[in-house]
PDB file of N, CA and C in Angstrom:
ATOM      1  N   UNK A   1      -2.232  12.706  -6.122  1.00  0.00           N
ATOM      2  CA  UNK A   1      -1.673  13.942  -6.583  1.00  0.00           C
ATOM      3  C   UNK A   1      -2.813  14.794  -7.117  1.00  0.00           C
ATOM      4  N   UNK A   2      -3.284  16.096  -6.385  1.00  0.00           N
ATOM      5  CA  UNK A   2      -3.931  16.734  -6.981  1.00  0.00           C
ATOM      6  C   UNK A   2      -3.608  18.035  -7.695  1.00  0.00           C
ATOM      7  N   UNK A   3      -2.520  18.157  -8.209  1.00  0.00           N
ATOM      8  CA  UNK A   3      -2.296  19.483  -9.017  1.00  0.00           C
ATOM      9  C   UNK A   3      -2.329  18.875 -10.134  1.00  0.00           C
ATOM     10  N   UNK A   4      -2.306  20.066 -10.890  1.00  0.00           N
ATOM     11  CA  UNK A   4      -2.408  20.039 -12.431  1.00  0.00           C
ATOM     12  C   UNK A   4      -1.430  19.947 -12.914  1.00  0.00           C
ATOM     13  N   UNK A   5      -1.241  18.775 -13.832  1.00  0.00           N
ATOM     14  CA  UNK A   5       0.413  18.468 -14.676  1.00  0.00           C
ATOM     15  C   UNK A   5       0.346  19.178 -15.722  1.00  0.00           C
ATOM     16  N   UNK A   6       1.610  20.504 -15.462  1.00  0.00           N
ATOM     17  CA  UNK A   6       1.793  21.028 -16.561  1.00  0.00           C
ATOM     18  C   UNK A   6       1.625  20.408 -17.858  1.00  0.00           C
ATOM     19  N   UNK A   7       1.341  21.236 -19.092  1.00  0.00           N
ATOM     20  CA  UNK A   7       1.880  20.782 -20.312  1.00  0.00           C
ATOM     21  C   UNK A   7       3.394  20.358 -20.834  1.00  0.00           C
ATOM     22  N   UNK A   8       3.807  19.635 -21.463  1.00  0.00           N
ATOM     23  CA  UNK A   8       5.007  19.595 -21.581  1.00  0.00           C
ATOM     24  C   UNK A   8       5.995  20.659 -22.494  1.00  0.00           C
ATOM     25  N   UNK A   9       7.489  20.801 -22.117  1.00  0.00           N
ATOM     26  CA  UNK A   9       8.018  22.429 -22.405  1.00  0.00           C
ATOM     27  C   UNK A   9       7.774  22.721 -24.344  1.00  0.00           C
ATOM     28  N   UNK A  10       7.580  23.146 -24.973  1.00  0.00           N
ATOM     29  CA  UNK A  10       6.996  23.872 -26.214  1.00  0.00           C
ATOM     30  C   UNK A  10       8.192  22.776 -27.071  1.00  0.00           C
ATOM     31  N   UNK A  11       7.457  22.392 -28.196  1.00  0.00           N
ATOM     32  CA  UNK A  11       8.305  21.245 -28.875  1.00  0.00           C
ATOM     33  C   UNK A  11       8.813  20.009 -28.659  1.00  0.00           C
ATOM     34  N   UNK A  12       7.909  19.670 -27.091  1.00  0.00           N
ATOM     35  CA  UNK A  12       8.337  18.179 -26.724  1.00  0.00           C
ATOM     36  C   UNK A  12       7.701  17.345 -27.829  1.00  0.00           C
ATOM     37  N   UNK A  13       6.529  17.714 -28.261  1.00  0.00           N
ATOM     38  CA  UNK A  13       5.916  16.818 -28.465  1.00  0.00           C
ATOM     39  C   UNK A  13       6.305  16.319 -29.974  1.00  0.00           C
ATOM     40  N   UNK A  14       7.234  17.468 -30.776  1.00  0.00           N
ATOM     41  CA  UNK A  14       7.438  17.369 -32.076  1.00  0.00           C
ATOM     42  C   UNK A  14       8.865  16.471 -32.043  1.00  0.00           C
ATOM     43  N   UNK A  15       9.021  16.331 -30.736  1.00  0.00           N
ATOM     44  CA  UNK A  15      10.682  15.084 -30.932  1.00  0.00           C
ATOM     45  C   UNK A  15      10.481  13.466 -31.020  1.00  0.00           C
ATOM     46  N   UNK A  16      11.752  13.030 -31.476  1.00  0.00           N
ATOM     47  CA  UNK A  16      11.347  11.672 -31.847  1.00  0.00           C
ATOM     48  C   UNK A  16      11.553  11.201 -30.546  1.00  0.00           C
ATOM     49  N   UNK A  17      10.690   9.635 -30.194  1.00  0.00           N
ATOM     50  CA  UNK A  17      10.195   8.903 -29.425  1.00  0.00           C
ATOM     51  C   UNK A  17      11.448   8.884 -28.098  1.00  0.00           C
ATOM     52  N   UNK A  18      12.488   8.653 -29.021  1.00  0.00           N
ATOM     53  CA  UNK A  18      14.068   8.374 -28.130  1.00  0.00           C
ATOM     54  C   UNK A  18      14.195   9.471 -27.786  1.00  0.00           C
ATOM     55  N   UNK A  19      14.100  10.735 -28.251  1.00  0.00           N
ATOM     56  CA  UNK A  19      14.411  12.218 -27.659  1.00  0.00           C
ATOM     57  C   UNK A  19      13.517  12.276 -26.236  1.00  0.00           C
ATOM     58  N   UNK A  20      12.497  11.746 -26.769  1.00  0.00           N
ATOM     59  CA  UNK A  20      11.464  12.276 -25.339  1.00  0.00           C
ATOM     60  C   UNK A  20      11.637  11.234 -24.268  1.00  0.00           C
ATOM     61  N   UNK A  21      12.158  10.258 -24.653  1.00  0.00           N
ATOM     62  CA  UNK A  21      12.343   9.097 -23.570  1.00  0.00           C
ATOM     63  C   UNK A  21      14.125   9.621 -22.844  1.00  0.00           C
ATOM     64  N   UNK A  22      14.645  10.056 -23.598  1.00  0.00           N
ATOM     65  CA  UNK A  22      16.035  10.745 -23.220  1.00  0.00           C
ATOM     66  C   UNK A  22      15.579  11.884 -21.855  1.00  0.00           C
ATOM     67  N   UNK A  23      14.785  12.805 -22.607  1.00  0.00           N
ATOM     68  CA  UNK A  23      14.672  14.384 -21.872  1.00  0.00           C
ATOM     69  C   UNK A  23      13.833  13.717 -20.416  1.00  0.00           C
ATOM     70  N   UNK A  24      12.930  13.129 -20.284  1.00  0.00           N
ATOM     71  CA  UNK A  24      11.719  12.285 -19.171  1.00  0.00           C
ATOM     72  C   UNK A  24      13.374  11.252 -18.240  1.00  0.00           C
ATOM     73  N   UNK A  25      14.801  10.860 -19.034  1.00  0.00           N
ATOM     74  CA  UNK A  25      15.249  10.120 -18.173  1.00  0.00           C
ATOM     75  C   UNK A  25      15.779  11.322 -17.522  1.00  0.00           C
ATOM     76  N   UNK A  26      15.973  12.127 -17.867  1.00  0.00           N
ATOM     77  CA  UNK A  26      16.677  13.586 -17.821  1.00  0.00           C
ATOM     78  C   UNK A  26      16.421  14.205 -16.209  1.00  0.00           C
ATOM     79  N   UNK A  27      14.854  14.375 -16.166  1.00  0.00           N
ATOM     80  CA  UNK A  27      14.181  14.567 -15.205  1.00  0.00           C
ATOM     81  C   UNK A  27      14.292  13.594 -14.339  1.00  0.00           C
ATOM     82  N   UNK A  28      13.888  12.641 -14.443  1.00  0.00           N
ATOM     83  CA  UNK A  28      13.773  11.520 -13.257  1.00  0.00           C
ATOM     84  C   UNK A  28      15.336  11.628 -12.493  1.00  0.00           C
ATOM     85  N   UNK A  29      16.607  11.648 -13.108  1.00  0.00           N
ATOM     86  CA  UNK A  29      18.019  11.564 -12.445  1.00  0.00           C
ATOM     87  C   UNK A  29      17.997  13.237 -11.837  1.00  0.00           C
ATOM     88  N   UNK A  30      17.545  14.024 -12.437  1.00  0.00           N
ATOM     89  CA  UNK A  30      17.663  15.851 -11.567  1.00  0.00           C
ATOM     90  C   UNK A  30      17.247  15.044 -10.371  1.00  0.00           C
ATOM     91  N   UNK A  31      15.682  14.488 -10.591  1.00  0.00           N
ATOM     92  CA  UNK A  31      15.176  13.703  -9.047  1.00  0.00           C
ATOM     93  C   UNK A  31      15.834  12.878  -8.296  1.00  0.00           C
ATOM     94  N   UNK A  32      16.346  12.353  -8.740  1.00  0.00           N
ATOM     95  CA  UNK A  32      16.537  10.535  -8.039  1.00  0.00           C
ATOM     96  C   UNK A  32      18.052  11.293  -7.598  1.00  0.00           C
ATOM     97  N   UNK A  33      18.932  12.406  -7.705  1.00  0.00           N
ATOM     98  CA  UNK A  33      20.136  12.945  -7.411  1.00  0.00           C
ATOM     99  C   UNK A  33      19.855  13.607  -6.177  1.00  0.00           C
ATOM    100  N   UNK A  34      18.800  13.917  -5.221  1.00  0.00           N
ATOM    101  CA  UNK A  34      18.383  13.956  -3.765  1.00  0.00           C
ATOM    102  C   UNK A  34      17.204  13.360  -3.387  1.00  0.00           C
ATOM    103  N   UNK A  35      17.766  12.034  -3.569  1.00  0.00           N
ATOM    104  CA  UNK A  35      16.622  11.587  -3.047  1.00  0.00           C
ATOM    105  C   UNK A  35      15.600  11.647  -1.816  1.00  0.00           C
ATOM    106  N   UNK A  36      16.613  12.060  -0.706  1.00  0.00           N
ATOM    107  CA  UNK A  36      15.980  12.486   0.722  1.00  0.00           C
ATOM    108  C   UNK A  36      15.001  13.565   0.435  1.00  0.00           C
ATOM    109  N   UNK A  37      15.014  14.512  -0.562  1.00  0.00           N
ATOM    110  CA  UNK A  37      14.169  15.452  -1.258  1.00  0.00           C
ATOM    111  C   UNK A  37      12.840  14.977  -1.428  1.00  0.00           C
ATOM    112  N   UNK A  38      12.614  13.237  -2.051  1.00  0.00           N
ATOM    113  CA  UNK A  38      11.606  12.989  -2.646  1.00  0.00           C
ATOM    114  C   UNK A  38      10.548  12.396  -1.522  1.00  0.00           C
ATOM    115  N   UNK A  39       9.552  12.962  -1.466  1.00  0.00           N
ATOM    116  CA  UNK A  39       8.314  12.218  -0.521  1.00  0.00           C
ATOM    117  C   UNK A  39       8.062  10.723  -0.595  1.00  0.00           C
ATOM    118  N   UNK A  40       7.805  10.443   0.157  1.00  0.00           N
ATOM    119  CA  UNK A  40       7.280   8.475   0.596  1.00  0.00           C
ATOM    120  C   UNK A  40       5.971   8.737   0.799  1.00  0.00           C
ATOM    121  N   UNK A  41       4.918   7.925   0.346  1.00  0.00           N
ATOM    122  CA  UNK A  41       3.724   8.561   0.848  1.00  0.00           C
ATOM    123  C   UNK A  41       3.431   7.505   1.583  1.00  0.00           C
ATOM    124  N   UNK A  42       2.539   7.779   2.770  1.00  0.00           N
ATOM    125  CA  UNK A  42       2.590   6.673   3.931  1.00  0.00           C
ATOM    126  C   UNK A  42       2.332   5.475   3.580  1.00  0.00           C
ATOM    127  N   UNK A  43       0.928   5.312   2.431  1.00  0.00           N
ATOM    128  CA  UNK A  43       0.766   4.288   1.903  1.00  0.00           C
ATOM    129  C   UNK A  43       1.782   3.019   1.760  1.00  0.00           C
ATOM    130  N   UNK A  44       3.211   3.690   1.272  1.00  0.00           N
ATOM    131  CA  UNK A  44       3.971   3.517   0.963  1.00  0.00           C
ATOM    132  C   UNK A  44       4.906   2.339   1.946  1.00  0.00           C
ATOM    133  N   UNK A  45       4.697   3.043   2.808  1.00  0.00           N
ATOM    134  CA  UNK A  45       5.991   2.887   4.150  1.00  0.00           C
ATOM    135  C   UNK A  45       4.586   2.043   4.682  1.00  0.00           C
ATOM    136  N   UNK A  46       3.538   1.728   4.390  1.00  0.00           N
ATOM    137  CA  UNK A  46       2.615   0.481   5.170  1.00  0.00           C
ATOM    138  C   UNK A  46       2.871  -0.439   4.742  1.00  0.00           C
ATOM    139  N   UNK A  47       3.327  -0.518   3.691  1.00  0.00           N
ATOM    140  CA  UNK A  47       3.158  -1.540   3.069  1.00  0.00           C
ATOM    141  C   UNK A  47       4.529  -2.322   3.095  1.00  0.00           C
ATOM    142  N   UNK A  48       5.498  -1.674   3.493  1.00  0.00           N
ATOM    143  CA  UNK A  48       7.216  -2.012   3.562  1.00  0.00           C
ATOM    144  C   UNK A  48       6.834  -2.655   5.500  1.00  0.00           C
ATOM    145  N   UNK A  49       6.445  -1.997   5.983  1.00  0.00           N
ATOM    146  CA  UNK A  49       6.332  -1.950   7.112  1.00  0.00           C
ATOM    147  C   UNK A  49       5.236  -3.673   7.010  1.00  0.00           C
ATOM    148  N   UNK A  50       4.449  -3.740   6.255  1.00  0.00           N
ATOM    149  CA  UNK A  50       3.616  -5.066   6.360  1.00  0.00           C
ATOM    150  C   UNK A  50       4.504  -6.121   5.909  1.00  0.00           C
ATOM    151  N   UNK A  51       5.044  -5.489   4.818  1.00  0.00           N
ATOM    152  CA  UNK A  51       5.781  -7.065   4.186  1.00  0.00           C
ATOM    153  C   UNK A  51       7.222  -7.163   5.276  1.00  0.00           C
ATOM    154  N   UNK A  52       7.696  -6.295   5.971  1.00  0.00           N
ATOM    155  CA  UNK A  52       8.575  -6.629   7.031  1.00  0.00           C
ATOM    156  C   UNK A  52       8.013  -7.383   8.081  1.00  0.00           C
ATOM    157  N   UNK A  53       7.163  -7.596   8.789  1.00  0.00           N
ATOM    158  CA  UNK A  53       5.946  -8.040   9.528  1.00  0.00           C
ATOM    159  C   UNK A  53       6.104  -9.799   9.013  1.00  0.00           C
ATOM    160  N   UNK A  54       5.558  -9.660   7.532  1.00  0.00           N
ATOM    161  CA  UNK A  54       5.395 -10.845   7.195  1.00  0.00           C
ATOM    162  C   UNK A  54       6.702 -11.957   6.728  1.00  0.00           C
ATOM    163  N   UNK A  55       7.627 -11.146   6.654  1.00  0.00           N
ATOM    164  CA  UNK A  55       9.006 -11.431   6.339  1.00  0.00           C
ATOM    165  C   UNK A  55       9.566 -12.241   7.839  1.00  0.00           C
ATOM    166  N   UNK A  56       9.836 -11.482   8.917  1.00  0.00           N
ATOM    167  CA  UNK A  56       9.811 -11.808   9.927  1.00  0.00           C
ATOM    168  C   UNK A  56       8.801 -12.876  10.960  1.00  0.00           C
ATOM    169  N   UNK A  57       7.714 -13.176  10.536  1.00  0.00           N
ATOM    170  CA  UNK A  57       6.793 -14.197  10.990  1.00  0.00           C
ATOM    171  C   UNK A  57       7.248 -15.279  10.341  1.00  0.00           C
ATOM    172  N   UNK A  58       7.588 -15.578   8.425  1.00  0.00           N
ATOM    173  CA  UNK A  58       8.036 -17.112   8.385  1.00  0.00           C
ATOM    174  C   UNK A  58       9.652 -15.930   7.312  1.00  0.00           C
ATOM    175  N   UNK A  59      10.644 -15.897   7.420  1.00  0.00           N
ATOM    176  CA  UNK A  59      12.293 -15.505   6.830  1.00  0.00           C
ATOM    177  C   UNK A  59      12.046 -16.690   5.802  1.00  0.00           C
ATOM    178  N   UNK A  60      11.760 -17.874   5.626  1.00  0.00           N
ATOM    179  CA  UNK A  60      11.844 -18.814   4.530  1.00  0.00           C
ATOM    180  C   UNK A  60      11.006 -18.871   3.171  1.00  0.00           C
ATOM    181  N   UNK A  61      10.073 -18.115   3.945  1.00  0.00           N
ATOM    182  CA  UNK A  61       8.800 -17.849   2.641  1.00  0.00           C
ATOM    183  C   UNK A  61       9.236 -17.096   1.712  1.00  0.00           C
ATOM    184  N   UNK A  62      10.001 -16.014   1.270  1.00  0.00           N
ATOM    185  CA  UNK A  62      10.611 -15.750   0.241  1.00  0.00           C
ATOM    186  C   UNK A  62      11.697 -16.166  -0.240  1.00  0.00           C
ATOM    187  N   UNK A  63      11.773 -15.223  -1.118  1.00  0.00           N
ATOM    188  CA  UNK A  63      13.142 -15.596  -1.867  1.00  0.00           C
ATOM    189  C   UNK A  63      14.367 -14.405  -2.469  1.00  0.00           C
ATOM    190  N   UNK A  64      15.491 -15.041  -2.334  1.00  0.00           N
ATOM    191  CA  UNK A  64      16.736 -13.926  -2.524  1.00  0.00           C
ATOM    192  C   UNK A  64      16.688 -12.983  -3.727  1.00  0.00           C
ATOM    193  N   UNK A  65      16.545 -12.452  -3.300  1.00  0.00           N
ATOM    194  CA  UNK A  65      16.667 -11.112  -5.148  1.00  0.00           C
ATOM    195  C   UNK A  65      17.348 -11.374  -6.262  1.00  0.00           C
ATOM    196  N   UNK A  66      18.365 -12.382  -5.777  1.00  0.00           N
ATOM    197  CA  UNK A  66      19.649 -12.918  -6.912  1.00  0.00           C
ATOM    198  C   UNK A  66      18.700 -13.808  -7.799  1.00  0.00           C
ATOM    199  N   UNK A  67      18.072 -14.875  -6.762  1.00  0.00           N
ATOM    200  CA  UNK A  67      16.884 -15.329  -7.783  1.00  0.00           C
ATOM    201  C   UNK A  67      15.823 -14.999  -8.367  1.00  0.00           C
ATOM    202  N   UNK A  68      15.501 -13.762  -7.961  1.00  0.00           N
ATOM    203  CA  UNK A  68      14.251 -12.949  -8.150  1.00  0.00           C
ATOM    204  C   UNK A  68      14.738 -12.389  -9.571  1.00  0.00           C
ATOM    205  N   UNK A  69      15.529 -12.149  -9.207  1.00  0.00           N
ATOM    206  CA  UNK A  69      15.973 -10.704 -10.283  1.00  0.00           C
ATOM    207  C   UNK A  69      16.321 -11.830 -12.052  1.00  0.00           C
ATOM    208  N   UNK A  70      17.102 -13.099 -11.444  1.00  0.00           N
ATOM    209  CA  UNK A  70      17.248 -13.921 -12.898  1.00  0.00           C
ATOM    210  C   UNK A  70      16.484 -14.466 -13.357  1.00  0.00           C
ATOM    211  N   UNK A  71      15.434 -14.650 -12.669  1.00  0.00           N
ATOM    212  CA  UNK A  71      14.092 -14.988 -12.999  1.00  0.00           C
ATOM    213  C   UNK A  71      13.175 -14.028 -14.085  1.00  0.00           C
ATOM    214  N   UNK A  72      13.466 -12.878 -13.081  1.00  0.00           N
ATOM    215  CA  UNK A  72      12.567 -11.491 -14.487  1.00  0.00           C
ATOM    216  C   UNK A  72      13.552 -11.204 -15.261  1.00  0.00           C
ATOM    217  N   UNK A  73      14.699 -11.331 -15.285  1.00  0.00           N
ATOM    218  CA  UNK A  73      16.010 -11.181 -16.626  1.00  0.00           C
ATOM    219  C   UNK A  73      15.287 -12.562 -17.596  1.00  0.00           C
ATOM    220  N   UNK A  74      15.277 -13.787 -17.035  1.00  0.00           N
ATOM    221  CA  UNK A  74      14.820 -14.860 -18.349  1.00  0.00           C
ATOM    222  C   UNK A  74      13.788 -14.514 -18.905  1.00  0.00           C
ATOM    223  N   UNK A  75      12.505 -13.910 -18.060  1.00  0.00           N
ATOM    224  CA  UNK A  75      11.043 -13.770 -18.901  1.00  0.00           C
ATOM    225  C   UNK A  75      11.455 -13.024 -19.941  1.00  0.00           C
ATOM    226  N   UNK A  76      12.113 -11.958 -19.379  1.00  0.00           N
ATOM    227  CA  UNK A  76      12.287 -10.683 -20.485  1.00  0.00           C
ATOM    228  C   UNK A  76      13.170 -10.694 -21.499  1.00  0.00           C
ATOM    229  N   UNK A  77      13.889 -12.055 -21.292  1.00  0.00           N
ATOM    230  CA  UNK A  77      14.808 -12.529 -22.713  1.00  0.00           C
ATOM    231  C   UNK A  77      13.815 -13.487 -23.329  1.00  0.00           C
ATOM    232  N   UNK A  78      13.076 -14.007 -22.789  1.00  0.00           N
ATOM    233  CA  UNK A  78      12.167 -15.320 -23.543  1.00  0.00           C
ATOM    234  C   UNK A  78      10.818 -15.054 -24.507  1.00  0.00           C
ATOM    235  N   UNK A  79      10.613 -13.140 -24.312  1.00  0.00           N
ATOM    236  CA  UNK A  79       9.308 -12.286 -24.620  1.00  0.00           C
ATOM    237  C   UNK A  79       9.931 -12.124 -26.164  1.00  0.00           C
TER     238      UNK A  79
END
């Protein structure tokens, strides 16, 4: 990304921590509400495109998301 990131709008910076983490989720859902809107950068799609590649050469070498996912739910209860 080479443009310049605005400053943030006049008085962000004087809100409490939860305000600014509120207004930043604020933005991200305006975004994530068209997503077809949002760019992939090729990088991106190589790398989906590799691990499909490698997915398809051995299907057994990973693992299901159901386990994936309760796996990073325990770390993050055990922290």
């Amino acid at each position: 990304m080479s443009k310049v990131i605005p400053l943030p709008p006049p008085g962000f910076d004087k809100l409490p921590l939860d305000e600014q983490i509120d207004y930043i989720q604020s933005l991200w859902d305006r975004i994530a509400a068209s997503p077809e809107q949002v760019p992939v950068p090729e990088w991106h799609q190589r790398v989906i495109l590799e691990r499909l590649e490698t997915y398809k050469t051995n299907p057994t070498a990973g693992r299901p998301w159901s386990e994936v996912r309760t796996n990073i739910e325990r770390k993050l209860r055990d922290r």
